[in-house]
Protein backbone atom coordinates (compact mmCIF):
# COMPACT_ATOMS: atom_id res chain seq x y z
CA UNK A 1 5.12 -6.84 -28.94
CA UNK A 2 6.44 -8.98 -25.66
CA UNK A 3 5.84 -7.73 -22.19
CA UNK A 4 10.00 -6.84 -22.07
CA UNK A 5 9.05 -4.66 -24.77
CA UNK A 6 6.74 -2.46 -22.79
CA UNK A 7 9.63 -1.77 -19.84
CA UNK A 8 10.19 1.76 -19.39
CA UNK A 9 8.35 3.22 -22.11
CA UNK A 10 6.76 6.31 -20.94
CA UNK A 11 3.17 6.93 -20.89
CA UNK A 12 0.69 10.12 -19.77
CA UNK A 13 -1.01 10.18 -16.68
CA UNK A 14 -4.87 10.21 -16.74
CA UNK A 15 -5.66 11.90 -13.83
CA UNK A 16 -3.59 14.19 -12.12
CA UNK A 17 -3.50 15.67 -8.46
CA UNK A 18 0.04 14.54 -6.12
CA UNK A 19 2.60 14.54 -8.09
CA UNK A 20 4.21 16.39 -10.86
CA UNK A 21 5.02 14.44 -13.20
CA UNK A 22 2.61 13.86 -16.19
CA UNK A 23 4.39 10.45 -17.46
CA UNK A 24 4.97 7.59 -15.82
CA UNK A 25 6.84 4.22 -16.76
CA UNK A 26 5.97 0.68 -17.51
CA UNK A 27 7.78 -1.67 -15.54
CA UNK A 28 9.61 -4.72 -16.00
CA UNK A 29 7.07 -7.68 -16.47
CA UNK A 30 6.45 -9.76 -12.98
CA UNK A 31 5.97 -13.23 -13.02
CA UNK A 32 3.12 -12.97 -10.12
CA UNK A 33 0.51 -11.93 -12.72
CA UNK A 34 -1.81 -14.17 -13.97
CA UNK A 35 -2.62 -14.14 -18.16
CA UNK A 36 -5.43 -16.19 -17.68
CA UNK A 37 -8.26 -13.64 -16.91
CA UNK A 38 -8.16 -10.24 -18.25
CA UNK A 39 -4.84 -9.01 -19.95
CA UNK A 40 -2.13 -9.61 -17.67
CA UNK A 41 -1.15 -6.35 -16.85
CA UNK A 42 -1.38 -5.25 -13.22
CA UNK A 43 -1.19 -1.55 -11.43
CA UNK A 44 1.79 -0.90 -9.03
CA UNK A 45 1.08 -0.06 -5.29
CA UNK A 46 4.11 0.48 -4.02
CA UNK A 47 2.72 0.93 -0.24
CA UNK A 48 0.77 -2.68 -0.76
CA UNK A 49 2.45 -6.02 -0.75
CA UNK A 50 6.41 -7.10 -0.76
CA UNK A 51 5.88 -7.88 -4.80
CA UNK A 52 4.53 -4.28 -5.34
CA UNK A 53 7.06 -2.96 -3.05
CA UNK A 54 10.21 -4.77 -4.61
CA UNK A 55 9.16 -4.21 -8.42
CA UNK A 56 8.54 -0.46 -7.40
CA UNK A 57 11.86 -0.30 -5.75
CA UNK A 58 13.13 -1.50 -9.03
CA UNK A 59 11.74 1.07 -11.33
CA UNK A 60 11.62 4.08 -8.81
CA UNK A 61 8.21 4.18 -8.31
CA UNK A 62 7.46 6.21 -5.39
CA UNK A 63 3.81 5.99 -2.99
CA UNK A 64 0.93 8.40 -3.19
CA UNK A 65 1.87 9.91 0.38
CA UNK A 66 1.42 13.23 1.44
CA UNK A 67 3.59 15.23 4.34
CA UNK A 68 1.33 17.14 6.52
CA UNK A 69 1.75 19.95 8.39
CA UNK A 70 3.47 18.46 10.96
CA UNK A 71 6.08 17.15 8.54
CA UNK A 72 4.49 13.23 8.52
CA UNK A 73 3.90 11.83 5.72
CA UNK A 74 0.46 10.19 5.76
CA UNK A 75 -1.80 8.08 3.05
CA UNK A 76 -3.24 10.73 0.31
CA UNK A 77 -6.75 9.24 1.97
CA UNK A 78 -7.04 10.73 5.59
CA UNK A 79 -8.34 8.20 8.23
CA UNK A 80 -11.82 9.05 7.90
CA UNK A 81 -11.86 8.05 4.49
CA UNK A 82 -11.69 10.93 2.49
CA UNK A 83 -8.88 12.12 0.32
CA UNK A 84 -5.91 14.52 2.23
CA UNK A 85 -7.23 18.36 2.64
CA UNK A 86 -4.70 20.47 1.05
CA UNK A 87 -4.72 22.81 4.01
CA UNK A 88 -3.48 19.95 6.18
CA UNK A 89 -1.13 19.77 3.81
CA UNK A 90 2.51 20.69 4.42
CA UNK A 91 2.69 24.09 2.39
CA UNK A 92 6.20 23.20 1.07
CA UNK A 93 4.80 19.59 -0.06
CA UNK A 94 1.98 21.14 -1.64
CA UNK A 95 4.15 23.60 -3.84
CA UNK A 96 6.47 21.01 -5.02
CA UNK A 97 4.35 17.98 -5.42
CA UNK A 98 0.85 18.78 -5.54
CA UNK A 99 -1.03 20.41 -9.15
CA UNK A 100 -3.68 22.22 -6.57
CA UNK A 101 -5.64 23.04 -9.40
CA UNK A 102 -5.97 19.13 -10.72
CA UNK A 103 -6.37 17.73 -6.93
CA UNK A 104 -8.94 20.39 -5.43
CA UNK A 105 -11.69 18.31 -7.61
CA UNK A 106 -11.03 15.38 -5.04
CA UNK A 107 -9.61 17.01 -1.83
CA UNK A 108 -12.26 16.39 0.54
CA UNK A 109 -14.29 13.76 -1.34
CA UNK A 110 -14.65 10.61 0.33
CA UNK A 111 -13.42 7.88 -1.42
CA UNK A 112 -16.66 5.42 -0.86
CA UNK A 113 -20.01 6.98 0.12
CA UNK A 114 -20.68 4.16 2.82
CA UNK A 115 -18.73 6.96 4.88
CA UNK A 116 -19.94 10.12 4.32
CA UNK A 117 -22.13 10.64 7.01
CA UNK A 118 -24.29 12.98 4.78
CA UNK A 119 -25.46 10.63 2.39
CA UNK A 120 -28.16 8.37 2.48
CA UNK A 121 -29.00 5.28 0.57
CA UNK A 122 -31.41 6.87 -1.58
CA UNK A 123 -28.34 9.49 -3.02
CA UNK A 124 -27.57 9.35 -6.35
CA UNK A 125 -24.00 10.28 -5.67
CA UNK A 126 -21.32 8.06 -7.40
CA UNK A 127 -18.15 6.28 -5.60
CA UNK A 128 -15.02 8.20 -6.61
CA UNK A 129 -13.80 4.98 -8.47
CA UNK A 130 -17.22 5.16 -10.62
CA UNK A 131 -16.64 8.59 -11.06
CA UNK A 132 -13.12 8.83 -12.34
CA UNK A 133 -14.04 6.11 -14.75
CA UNK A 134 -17.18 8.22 -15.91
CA UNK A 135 -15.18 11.30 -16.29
CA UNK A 136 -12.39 9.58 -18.72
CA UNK A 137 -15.28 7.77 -20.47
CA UNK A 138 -16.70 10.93 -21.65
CA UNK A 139 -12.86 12.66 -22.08
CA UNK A 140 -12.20 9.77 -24.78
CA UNK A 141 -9.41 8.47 -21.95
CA UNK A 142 -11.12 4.89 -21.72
CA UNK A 143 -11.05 2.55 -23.88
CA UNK A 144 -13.55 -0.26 -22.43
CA UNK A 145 -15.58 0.42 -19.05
CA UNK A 146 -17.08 -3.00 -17.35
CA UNK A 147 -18.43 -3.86 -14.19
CA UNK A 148 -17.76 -6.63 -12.99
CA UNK A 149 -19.44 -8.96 -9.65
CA UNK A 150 -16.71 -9.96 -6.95
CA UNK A 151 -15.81 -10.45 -3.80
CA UNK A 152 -14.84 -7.29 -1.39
CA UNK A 153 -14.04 -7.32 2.57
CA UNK A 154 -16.38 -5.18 4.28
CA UNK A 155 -16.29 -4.64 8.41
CA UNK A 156 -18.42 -7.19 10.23
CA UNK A 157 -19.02 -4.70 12.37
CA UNK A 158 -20.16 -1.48 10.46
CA UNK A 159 -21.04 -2.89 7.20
CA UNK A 160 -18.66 -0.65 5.37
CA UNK A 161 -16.24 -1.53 2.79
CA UNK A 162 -12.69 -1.82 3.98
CA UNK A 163 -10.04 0.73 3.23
CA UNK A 164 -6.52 -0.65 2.92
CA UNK A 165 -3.57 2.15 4.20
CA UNK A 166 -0.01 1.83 4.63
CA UNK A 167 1.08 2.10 7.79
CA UNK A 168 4.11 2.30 9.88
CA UNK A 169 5.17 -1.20 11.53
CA UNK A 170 7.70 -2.67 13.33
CA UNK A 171 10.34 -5.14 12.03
CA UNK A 172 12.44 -7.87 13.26
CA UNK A 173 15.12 -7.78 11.17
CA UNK A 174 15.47 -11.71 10.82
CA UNK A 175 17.54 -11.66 7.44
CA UNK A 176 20.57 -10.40 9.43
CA UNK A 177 20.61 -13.77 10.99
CA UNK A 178 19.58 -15.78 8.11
CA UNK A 179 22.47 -17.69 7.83
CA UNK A 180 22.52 -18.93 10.75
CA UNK A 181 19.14 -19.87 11.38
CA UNK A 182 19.95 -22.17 7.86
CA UNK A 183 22.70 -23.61 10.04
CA UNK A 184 20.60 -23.96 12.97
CA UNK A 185 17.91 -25.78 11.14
CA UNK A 186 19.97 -28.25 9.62
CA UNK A 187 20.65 -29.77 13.41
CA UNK A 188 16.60 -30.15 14.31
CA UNK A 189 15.91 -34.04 13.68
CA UNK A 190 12.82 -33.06 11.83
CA UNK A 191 10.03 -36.07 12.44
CA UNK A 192 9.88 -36.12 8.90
CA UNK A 193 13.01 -35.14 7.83
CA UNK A 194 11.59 -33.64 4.79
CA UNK A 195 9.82 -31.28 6.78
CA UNK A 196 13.36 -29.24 7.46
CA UNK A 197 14.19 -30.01 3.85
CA UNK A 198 11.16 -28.87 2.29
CA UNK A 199 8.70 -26.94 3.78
CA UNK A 200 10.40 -25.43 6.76
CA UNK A 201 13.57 -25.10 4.92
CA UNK A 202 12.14 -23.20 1.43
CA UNK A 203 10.98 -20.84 4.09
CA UNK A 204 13.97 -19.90 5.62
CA UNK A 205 15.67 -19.86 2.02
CA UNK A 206 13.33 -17.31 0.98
CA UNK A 207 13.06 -15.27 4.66
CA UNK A 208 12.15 -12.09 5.05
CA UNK A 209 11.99 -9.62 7.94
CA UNK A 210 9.55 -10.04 10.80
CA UNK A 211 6.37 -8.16 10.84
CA UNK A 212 5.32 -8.80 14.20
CA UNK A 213 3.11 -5.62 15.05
CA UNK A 214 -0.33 -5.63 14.57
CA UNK A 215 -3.00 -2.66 14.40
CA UNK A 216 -5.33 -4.02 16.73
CA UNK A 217 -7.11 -3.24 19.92
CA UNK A 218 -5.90 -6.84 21.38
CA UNK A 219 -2.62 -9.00 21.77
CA UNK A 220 0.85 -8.68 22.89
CA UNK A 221 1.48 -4.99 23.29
CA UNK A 222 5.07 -4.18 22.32
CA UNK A 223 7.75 -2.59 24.57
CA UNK A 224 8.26 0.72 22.79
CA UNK A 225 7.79 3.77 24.70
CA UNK A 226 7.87 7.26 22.90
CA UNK A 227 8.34 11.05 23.78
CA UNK A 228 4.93 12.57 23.32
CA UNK A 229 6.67 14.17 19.71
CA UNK A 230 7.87 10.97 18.88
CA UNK A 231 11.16 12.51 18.38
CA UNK A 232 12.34 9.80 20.61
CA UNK A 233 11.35 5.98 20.19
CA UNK A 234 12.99 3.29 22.71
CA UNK A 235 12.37 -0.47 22.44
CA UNK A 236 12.90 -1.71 26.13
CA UNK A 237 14.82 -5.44 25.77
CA UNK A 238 14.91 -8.25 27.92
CA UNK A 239 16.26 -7.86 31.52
CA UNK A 240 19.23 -9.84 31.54
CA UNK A 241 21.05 -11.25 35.02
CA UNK A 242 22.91 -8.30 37.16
């Protein structure tokens, strides 16, 4: 059996909590996943990376998110690094998308113990990831468990493993002018010319929109000012002559 053979065939769920739905679908095969190491199938995060994103798009794959109570929607892992209390949850949300009685094992729980503040070194309490895999190990949900030594970013400054959340950002929407930044290129005398040809060139053929903010406490801040609701956002331009 191919990879093509394995798009959209439905499969169960093994653990359960925001969402619904019990089955999910294999998607089409993507040609960013490497078959030399391991078995050259890859989980979908829709909220991390463009490849992720597009082949979710694709399928109709939506993002863990929750809405809170204040009708966001927010990362199922709160920013202290715990997963989403169902009391901050938006009670509509919770009643149409949440199995309370599967997700109340993890509400609460942070997702690495580095940030619990109540545990020590010396606690024998397992990572969620550890214990999820435990828990279908001894369900008969696994069938091989490994650990295996690599490299993860942790925070220079606390020590503590990085958590990765989607966040809103802001976009230059470059592909609107794509053609005629082509067109524009193709008049540079490029110093060499395959520079505009090749590298430069390749780039603009395969442009995307412009991520230009940043979640930092330094740089360029951008001109958008918001009502205190954020029910009104305003990107100030350029002052142009009178």
């Amino acid at each position: 059996m191919g990879t093509k053979d394995l798009a959209g065939v439905e499969y169960v769920r093994r653990t359960r909590g925001c969402g619904r739905t019990a089955t999910h679908s294999a998607s089409s095969p993507a040609t960013t996943s490497p078959t030399e190491d391991g078995t050259g199938i890859v989980h979908i995060a829709p909220t991390f990376g463009a490849d992720d994103d597009r082949v979710a798009r694709q399928n109709g794959i939506a993002p863990l998110m929750v809405t809170d109570r204040a009708g966001k929607r927010q990362p199922m892992v709160d920013r202290t690094g715990k997963f989403f209390l169902i009391a901050d949850m938006d009670p509509e949300f919770v009643k149409t998308h949440v199995d309370t009685t599967a997700y109340k094992e993890y509400e609460g729980r942070f997702v690495k113990n580095a940030y619990d503040p109540k545990l020590t070194d010396n606690d024998p309490t397992l990572d969620i990831d550890i214990y999820i895999c435990m828990k279908m190990k001894a369900a008969g949900q696994a069938f091989r468990i490994e650990k295996h030594t690599h490299n993860y970013p942790h925070c220079w400054r606390t020590d503590k493993p990085v958590l990765y959340y989607p966040l809103d950002s802001w976009f230059i929407k470059t592909t609107a002018v794509k053609d005629r930044l082509i067109a524009l290129n193709e008049t540079i005398n490029w110093k060499p010319a395959s520079t505009g040809t090749g590298r430069f060139g390749k780039w603009l053929e395969n442009l995307n929109d412009w991520n230009l903010s940043r979640s930092r406490y330094w740089g360029t801040p951008l001109p958008i000012w918001a009502t205190e609701d954020h029910s009104e956002v305003k990107c100030i331009g350029s002052v142009g002559p009178s």
